[in-house]
N, C-alpha and C. Protein backbone atom coordinates (compact mmCIF):
# COMPACT_ATOMS: atom_id res chain seq x y z
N UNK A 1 -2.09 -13.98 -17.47
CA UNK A 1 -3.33 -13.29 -17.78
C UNK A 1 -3.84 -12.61 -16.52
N UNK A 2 -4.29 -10.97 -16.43
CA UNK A 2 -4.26 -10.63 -15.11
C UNK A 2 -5.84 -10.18 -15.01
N UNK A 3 -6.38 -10.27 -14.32
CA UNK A 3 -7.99 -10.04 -14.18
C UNK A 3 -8.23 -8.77 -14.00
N UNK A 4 -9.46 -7.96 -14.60
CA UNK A 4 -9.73 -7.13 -14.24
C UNK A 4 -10.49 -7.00 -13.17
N UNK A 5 -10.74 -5.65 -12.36
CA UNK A 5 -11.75 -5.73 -11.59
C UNK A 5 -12.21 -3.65 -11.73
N UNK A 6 -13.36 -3.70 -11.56
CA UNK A 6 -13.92 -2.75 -12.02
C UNK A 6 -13.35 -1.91 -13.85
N UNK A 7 -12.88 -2.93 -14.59
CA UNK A 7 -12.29 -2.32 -15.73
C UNK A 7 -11.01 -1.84 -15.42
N UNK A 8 -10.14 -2.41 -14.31
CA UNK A 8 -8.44 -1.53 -14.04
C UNK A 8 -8.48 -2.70 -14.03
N UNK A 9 -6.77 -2.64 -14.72
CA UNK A 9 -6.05 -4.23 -14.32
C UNK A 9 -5.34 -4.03 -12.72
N UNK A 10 -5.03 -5.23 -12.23
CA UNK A 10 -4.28 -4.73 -11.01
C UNK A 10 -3.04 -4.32 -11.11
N UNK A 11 -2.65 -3.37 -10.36
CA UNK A 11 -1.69 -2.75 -10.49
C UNK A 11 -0.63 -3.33 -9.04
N UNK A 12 0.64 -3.83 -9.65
CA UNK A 12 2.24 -4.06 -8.98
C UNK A 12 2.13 -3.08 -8.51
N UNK A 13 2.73 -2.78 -6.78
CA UNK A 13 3.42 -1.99 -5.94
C UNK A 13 4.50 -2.75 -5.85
N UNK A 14 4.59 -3.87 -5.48
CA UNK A 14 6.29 -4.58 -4.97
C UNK A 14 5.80 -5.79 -5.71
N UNK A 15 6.84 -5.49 -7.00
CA UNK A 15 7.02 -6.35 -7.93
C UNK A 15 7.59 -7.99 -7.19
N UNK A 16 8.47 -7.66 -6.16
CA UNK A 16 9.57 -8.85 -5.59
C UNK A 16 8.52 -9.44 -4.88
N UNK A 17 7.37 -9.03 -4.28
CA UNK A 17 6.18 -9.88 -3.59
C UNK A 17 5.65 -10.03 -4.17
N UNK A 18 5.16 -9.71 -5.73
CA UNK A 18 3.86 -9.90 -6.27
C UNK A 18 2.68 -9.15 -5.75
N UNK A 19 3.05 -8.13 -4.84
CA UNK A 19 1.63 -7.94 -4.29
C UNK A 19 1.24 -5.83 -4.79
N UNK A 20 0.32 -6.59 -5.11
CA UNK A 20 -0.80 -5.49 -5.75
C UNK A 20 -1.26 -3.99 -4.87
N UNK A 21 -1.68 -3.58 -5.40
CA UNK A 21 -2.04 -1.63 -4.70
C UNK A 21 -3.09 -2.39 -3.94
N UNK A 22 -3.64 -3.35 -4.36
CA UNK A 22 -5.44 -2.98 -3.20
C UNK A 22 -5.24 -3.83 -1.47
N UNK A 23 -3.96 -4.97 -2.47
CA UNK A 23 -3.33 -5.96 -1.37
C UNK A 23 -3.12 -4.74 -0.28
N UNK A 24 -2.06 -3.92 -0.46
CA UNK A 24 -1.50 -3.43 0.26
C UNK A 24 -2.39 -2.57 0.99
N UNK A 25 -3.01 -1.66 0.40
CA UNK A 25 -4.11 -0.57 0.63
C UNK A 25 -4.60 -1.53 2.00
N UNK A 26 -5.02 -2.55 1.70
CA UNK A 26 -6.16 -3.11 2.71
C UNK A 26 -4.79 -3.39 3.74
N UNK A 27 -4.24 -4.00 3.71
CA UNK A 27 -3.32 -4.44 5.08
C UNK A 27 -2.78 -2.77 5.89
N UNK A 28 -2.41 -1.78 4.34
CA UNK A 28 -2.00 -0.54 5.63
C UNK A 28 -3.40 0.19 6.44
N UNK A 29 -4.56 0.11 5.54
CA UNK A 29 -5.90 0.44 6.57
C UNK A 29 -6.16 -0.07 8.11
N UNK A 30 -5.14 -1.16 8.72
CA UNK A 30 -5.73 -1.96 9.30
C UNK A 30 -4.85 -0.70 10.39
N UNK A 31 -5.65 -0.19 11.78
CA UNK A 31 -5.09 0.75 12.56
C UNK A 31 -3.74 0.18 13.76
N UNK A 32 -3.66 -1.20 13.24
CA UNK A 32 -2.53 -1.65 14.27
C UNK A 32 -1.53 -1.73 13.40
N UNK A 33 -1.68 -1.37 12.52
CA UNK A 33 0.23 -1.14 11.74
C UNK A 33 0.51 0.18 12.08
N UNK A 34 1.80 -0.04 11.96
CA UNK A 34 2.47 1.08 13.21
C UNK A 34 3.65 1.24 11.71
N UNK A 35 3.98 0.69 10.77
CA UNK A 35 4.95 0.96 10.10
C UNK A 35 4.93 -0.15 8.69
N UNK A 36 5.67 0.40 7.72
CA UNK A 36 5.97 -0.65 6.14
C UNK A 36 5.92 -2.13 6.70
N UNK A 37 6.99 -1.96 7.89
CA UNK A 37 7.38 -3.24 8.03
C UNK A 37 6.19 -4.43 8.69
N UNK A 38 5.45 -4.04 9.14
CA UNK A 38 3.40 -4.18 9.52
C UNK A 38 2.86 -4.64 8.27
N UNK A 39 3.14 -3.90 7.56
CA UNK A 39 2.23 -4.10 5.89
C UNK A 39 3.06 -5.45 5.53
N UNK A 40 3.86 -5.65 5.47
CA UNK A 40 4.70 -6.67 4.76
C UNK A 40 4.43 -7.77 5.43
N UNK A 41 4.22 -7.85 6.58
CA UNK A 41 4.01 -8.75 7.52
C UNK A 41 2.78 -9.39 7.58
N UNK A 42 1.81 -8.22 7.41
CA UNK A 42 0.42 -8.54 7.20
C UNK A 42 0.00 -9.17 6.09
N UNK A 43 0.53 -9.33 4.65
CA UNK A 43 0.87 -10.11 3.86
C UNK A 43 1.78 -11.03 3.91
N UNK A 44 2.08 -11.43 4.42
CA UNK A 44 2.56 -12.60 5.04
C UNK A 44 4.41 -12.39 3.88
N UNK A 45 4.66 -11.56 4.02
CA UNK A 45 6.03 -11.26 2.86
C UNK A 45 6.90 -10.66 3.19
N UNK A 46 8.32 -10.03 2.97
CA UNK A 46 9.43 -9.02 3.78
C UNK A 46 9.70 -8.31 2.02
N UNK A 47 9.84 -7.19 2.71
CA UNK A 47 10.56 -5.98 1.96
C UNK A 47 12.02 -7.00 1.11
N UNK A 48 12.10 -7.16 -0.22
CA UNK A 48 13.01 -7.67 -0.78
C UNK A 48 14.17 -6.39 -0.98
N UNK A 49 13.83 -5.51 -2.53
CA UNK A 49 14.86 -4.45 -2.94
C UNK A 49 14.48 -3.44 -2.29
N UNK A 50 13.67 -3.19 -1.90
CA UNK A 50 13.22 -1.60 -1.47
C UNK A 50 12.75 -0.57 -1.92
N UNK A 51 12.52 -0.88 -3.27
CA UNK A 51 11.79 0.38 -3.92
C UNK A 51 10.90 0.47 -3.80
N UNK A 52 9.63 -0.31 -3.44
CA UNK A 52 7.91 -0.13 -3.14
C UNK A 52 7.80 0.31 -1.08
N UNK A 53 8.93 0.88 -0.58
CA UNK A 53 8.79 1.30 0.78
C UNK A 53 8.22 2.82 0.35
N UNK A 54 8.57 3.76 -0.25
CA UNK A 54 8.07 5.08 0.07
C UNK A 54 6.37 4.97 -0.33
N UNK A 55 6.42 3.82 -1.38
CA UNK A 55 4.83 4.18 -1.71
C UNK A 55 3.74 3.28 -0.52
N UNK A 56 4.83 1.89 -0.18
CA UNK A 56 3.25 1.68 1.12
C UNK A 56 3.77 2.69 1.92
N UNK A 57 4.79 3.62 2.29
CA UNK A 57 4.41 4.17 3.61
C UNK A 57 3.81 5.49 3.47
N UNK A 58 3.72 5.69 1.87
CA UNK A 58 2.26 6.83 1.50
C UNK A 58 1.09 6.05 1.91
N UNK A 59 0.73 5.25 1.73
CA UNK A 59 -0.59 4.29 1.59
C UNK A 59 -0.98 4.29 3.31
N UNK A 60 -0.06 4.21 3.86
CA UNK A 60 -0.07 4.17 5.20
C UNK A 60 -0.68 5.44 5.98
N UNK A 61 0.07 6.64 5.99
CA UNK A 61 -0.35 7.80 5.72
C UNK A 61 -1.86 8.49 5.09
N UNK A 62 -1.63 7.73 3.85
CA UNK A 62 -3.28 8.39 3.19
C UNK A 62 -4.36 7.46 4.16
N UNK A 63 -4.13 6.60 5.04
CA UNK A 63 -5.68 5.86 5.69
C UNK A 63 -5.41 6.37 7.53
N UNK A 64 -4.39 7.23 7.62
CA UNK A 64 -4.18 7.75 8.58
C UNK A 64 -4.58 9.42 8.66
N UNK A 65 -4.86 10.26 7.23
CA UNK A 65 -5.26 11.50 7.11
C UNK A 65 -6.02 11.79 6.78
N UNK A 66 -7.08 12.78 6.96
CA UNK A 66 -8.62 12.88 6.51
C UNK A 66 -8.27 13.63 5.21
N UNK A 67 -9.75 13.48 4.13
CA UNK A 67 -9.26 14.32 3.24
C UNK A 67 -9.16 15.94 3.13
N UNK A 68 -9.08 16.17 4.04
CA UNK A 68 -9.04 17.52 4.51
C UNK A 68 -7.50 17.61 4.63
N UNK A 69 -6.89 16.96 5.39
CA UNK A 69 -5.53 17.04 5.52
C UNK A 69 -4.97 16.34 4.19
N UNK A 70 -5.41 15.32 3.67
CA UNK A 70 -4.46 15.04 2.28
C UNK A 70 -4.64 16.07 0.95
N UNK A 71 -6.01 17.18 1.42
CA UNK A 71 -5.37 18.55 0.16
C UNK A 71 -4.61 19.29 0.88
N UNK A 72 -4.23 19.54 2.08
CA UNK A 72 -3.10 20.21 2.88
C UNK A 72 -2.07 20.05 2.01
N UNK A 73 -1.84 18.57 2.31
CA UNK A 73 -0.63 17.92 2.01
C UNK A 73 -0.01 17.86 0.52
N UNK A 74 -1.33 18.07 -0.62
CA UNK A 74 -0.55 18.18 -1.32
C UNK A 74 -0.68 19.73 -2.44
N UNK A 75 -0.74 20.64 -1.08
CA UNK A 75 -0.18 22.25 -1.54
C UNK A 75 1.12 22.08 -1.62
């Protein structure tokens, strides 16, 4: 049974950790990750299959670009 919070259920990024979009969001905000492998760490977890790497290292990116530069980015 998965809880809501503001009316969204949480949403899987890396199914193999269990760990959620906001999990992640908050660990790549933090300005001393330097890379995916930071985020994973910061959740205390390692990159299993590899398919949730391109999206934290968007996540990473979007708390590293103003929104000025993330409508740049997605002309």
């Amino acid at each position: 049974m998965s809880s809501l919070t503001d009316g969204v259920p949480p949403m899987y990024v890396c199914i193999c950790n269990a760990l959620r979009e906001k999990e992640l969001q908050a660990a790549a905000a933090d300005p001393a990750v330097k890379g995916v492998s930071c985020v994973f760490k910061r959740c205390s977890t390692k990159p299993q299959c590899g398919r949730c790497l391109p999206d934290v290292a968007d996540m990473i990116a979007a708390t590293r670009l103003g929104p000025d530069d993330m409508a740049a980015a997605a002309e």
